[in-house]
Every structure is written in structure tokens, then in C-alpha cells.
C-alpha atoms as a PDB file:
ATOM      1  CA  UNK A   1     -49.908  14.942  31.964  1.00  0.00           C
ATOM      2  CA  UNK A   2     -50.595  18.112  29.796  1.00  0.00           C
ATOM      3  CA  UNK A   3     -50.100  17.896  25.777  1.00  0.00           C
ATOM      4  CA  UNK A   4     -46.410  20.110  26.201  1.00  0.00           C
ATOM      5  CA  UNK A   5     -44.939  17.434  28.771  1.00  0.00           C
ATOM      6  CA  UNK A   6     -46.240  14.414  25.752  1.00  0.00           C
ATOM      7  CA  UNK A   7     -44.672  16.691  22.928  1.00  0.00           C
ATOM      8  CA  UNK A   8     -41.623  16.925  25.128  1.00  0.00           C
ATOM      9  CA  UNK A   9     -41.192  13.290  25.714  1.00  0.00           C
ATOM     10  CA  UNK A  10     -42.310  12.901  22.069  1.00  0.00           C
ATOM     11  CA  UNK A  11     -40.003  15.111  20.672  1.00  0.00           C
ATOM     12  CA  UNK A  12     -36.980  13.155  23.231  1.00  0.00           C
ATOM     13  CA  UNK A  13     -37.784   9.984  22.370  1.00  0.00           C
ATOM     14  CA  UNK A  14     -37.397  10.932  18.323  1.00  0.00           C
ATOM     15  CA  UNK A  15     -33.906  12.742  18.689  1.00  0.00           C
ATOM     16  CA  UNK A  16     -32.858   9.062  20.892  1.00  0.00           C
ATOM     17  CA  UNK A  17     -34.614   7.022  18.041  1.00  0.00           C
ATOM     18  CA  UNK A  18     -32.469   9.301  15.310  1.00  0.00           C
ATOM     19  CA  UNK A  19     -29.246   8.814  17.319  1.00  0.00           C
ATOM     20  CA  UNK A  20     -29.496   5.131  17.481  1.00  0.00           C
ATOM     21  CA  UNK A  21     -29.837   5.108  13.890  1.00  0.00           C
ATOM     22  CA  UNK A  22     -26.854   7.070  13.233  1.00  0.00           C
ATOM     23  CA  UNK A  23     -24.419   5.163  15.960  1.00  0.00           C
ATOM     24  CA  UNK A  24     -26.081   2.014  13.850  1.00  0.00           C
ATOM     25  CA  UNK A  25     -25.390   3.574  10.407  1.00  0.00           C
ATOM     26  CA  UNK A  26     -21.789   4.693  11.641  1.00  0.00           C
ATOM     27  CA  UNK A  27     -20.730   0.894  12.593  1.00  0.00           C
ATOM     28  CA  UNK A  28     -21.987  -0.320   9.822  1.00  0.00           C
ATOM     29  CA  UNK A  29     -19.974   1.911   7.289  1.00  0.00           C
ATOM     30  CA  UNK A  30     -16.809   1.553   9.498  1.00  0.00           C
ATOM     31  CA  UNK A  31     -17.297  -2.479   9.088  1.00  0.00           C
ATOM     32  CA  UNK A  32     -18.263  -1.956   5.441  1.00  0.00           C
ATOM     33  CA  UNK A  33     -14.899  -0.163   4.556  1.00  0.00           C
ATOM     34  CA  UNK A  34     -12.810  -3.099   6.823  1.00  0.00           C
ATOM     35  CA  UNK A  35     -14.578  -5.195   4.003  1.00  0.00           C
ATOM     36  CA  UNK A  36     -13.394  -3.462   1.068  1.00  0.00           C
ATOM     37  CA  UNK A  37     -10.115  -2.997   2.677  1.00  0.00           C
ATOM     38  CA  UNK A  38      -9.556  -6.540   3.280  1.00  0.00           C
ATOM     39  CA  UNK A  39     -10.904  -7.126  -0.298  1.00  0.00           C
ATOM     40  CA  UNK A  40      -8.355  -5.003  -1.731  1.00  0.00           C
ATOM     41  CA  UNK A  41      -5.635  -6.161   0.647  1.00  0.00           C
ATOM     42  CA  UNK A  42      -6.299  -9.894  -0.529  1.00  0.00           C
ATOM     43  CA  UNK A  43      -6.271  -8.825  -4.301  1.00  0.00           C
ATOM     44  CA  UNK A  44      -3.095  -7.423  -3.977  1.00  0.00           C
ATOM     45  CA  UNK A  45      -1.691 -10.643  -2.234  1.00  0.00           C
ATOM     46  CA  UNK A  46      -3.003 -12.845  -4.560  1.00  0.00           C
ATOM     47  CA  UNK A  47      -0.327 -10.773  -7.063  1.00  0.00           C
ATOM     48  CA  UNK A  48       2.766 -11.759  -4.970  1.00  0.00           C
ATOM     49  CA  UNK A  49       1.566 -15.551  -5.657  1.00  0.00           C
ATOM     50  CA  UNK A  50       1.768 -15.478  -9.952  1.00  0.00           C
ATOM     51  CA  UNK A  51       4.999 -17.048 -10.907  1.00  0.00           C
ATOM     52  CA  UNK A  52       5.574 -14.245 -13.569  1.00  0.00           C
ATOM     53  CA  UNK A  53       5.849 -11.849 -10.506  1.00  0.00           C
ATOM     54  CA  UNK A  54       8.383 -13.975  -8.800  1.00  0.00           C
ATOM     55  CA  UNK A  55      10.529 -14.540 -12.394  1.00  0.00           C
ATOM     56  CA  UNK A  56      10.339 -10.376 -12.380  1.00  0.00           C
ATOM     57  CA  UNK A  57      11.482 -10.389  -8.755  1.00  0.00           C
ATOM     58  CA  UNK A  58      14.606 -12.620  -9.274  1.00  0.00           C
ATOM     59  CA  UNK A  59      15.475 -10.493 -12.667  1.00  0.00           C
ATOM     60  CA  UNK A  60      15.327  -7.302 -10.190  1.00  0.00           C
ATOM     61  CA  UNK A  61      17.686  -8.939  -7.158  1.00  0.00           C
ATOM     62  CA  UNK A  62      20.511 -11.029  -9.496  1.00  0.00           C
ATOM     63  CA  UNK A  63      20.364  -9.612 -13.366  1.00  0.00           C
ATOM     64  CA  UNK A  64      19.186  -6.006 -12.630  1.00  0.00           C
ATOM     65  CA  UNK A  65      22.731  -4.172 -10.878  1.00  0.00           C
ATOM     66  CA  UNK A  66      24.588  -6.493 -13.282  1.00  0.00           C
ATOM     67  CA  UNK A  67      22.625  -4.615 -16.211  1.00  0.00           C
ATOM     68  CA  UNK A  68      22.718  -1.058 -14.610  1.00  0.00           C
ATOM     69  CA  UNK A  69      26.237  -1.397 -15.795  1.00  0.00           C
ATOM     70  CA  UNK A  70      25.789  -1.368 -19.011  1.00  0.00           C
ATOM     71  CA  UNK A  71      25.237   2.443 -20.435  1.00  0.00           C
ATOM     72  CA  UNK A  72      23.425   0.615 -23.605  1.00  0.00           C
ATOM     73  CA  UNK A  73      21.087  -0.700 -21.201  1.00  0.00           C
ATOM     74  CA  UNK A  74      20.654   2.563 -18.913  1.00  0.00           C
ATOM     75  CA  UNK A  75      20.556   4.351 -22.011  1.00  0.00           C
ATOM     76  CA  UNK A  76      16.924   2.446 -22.736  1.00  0.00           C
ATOM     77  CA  UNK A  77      15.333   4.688 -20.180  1.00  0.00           C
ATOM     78  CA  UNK A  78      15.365   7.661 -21.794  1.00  0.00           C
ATOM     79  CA  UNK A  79      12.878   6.050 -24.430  1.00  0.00           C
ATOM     80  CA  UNK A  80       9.403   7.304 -24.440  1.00  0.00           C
ATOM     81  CA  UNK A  81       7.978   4.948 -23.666  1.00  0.00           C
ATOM     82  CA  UNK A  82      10.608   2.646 -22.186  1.00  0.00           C
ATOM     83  CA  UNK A  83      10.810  -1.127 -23.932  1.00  0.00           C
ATOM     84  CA  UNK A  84       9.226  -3.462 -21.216  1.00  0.00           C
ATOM     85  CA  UNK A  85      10.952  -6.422 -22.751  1.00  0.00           C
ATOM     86  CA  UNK A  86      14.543  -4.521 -22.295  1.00  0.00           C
ATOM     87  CA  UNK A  87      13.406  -3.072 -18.751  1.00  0.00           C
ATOM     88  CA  UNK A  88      10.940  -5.799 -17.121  1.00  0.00           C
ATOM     89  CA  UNK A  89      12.183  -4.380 -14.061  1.00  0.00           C
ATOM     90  CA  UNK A  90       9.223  -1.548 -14.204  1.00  0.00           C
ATOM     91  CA  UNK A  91       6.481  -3.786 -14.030  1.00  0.00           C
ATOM     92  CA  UNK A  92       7.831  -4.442 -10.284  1.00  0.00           C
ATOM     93  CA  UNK A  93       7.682  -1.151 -10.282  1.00  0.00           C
ATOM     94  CA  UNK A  94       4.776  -0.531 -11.228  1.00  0.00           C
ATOM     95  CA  UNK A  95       3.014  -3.333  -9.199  1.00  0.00           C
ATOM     96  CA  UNK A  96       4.172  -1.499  -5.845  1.00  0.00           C
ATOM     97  CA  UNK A  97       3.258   2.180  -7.543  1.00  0.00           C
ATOM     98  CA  UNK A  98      -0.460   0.807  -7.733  1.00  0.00           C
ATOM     99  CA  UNK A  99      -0.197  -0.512  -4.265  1.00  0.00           C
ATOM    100  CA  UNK A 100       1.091   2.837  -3.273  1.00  0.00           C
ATOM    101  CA  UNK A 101      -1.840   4.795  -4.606  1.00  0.00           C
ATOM    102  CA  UNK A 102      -3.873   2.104  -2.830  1.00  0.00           C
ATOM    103  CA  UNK A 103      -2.227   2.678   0.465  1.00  0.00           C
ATOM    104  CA  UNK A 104      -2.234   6.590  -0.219  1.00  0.00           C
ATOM    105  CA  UNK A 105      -5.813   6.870  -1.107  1.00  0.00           C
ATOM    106  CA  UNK A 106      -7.097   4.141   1.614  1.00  0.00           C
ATOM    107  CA  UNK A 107      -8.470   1.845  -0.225  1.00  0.00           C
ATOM    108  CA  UNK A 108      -5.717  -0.505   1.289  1.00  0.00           C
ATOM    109  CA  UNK A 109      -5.234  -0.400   5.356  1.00  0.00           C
ATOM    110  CA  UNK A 110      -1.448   1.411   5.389  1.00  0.00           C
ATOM    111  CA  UNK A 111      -0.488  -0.332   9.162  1.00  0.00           C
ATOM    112  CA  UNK A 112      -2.329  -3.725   7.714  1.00  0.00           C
ATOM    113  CA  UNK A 113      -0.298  -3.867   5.021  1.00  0.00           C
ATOM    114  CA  UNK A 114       2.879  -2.722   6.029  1.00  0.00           C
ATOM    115  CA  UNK A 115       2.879  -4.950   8.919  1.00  0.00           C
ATOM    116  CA  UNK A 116       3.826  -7.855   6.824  1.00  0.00           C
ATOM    117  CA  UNK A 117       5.135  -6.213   4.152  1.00  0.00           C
ATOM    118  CA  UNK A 118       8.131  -3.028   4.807  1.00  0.00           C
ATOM    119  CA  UNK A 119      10.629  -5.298   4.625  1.00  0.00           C
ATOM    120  CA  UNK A 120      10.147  -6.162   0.787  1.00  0.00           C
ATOM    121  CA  UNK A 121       8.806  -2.750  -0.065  1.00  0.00           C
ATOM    122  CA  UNK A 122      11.769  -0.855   1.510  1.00  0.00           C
ATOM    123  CA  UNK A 123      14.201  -3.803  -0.387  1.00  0.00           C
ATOM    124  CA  UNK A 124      12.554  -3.242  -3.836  1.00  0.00           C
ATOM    125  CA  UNK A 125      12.500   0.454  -3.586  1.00  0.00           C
ATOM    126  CA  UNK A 126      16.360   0.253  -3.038  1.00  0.00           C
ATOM    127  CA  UNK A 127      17.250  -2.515  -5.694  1.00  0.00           C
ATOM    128  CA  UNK A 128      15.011  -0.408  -7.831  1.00  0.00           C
ATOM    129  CA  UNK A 129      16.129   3.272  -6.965  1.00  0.00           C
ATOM    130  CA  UNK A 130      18.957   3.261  -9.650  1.00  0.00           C
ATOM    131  CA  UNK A 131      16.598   2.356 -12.403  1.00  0.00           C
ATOM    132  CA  UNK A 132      13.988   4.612 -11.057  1.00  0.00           C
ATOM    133  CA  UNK A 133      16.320   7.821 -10.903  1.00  0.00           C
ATOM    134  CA  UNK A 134      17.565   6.824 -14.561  1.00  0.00           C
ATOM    135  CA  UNK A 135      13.365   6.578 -15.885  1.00  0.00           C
ATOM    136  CA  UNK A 136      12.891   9.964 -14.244  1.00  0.00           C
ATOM    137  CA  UNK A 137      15.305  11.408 -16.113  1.00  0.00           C
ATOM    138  CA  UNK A 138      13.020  11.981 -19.157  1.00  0.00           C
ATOM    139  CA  UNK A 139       9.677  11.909 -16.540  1.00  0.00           C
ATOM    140  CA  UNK A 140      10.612  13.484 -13.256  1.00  0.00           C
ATOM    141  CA  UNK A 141       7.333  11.977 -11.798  1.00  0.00           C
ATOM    142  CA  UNK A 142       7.564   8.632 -12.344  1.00  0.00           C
ATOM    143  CA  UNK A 143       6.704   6.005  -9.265  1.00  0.00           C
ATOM    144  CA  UNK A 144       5.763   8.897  -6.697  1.00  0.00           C
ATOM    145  CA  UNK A 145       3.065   6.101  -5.090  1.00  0.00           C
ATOM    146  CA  UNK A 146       6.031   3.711  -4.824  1.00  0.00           C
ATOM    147  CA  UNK A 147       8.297   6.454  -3.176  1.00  0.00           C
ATOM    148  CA  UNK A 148       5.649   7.509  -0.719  1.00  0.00           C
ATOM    149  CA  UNK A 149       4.863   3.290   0.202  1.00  0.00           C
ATOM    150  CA  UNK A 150       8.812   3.253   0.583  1.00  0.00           C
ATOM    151  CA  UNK A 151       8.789   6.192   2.683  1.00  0.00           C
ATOM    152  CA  UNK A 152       5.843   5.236   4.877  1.00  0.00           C
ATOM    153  CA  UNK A 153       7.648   2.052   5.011  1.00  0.00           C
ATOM    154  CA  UNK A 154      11.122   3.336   6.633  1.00  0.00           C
ATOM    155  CA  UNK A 155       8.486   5.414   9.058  1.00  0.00           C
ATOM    156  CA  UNK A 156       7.040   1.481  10.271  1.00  0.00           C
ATOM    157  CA  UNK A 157      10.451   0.520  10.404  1.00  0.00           C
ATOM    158  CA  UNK A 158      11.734   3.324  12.656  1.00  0.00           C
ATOM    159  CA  UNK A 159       8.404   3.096  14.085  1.00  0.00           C
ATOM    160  CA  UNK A 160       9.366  -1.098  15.353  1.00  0.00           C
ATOM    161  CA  UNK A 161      12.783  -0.771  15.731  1.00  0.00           C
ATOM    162  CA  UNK A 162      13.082  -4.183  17.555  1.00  0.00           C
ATOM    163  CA  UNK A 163      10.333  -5.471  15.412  1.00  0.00           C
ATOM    164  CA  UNK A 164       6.589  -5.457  15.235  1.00  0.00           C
ATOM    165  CA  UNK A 165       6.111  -9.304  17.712  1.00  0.00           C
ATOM    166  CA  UNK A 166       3.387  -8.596  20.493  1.00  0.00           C
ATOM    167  CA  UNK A 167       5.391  -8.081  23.461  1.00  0.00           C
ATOM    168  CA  UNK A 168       3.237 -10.422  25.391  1.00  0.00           C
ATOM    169  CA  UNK A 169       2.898 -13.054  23.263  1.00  0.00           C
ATOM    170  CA  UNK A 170       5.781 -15.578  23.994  1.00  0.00           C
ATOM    171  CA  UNK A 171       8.751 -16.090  21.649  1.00  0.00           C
ATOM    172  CA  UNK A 172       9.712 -19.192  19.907  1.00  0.00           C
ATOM    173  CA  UNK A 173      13.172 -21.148  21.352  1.00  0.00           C
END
């Protein structure tokens, strides 16, 4: 074997060594960001369980449209900024803008957490659209993250029209 055909098969057998490394380095970043996805994913779960968000969550379904009567009280978001104790409904809000800009920037898996969670995101966005559209009044730009989760939300849904169940998993009687 002459020194050219050794380089050659030197030379081969680095660029193979290289690749491996890089197919190996690849994986493991792709199962590193699953990690912090499922990190941040559990984080924001872990929100829906604290009792203040649930007391914030029956304000928004049974005292909120009862309130958005009241011009006094619609009045209150043109207040820079608005009184949180008065409007408690933004801090539901708010909670679903963050997970928005999670969603939007990556950091949370969009189809992961949709999957169990349209339904409420598209139901909030609606209960809270009136109170929304009255806060942007005075800031036009207001809950954008929120109104890009809700509209990624109503794409799932029209995505699954008949639902997101594995067609060949059995259904309960």
C-alpha cells in the first residue's frame, strides 16, 4: 500500500469519525431542547393548579360580563396603569400572554401544549376579548402573545375538527 492510498483512507476515516460526532451532537441537542420544553411545559401547568388562579378564573366566567356592564367599571381601563384590584381579570390575561410568548418563541412545544389545552385558551380569549379591546384602547398592543396562542389555537381546532383521539386507539362505551 503506498503512503497516498494510507492518507486517503486516513483522511476517510476522519471525515466518518467527524460525522458521527455531529449526528451524535445533533441528537443530543434535539433531546436537550425536549428537556427544556417539557420543563417549561410543566412550569406552566403547575400555574393552572394555585387556587388564586382558579378564584381569577371563576371572577372571569360569572362576575366579569356582569361587570362589562357597568361604564364605571369599563371606564377603569383607560387608567395607566389599570387597578389590578378593580380589573383582576388581566392577570388571566396576562398568565396566557406569557404562555403565548412561550409558545411563540419555542420555549414551550406549540402542538404539545395545545393538544390539551385550545379548548380553554380559545374560551378565555373570548370571555376576555371585551375587556381586552376596552385595555387597548389607551395601549393598542396589549396581549398580542395571547391573541397569537388564541389564534394558533382556532388553527388546532380547525386543524381536529372531530377531535384530536388517535383514530386507532379504541373509544370508551
Amino acid at each position: 500500500m503506498t503512503y497516498e492510498a494510507i492518507g486517503a483512507y486516513s483522511a476517510l476515516g476522519t471525515l466518518i469519525v467527524i460525522l458521527a460526532t455531529a449526528i451524535a451532537a445533533l441528537v443530543q441537542l434535539r433531546h436537550l431542547r425536549q428537556s427544556n420544553q417539557l420543563s417549561g411545559l410543566l412550569s406552566v401547568l403547575q400555574l393552572f393548579q394555585d387556587p388564586h388562579l382558579h378564584d381569577l378564573i371563576d371572577f372571569v366566567r360569572t362576575d366579569l360580563p356582569k361587570r362589562m356592564e357597568k361604564p364605571e367599571f369599563v371606564a377603569g381601563f383607560e387608567q395607566i396603569p389599570v387597578d389590578r384590584k378593580q380589573h383582576p381579570e388581566f392577570h388571566l390575561a396576562e398568565l396566557y400572554e406569557e404562555i403565548g410568548s412561550f409558545v411563540r418563541s419555542g420555549l414551550i412545544d406549540e402542538k404539545l401544549f395545545l393538544q390539551g389545552h385550545w379548548y380553554n385558551v380559545l374560551l378565555y380569549w373570548k370571555l376576555l376579548q371585551p375587556a381586552i379591546v376596552a385595555g387597548r384602547k389607551p395601549r393598542p398592543y396589549i396581549f398580542e402573545n395571547f391573541e397569537y396562542l388564541a389564534s394558533r389555537a382556532q388553527a388546532w381546532c380547525d386543524h381536529h375538527p372531530r377531535g384530536n383521539y388517535p383514530a386507532s386507539a379504541p373509544r370508551m362505551t
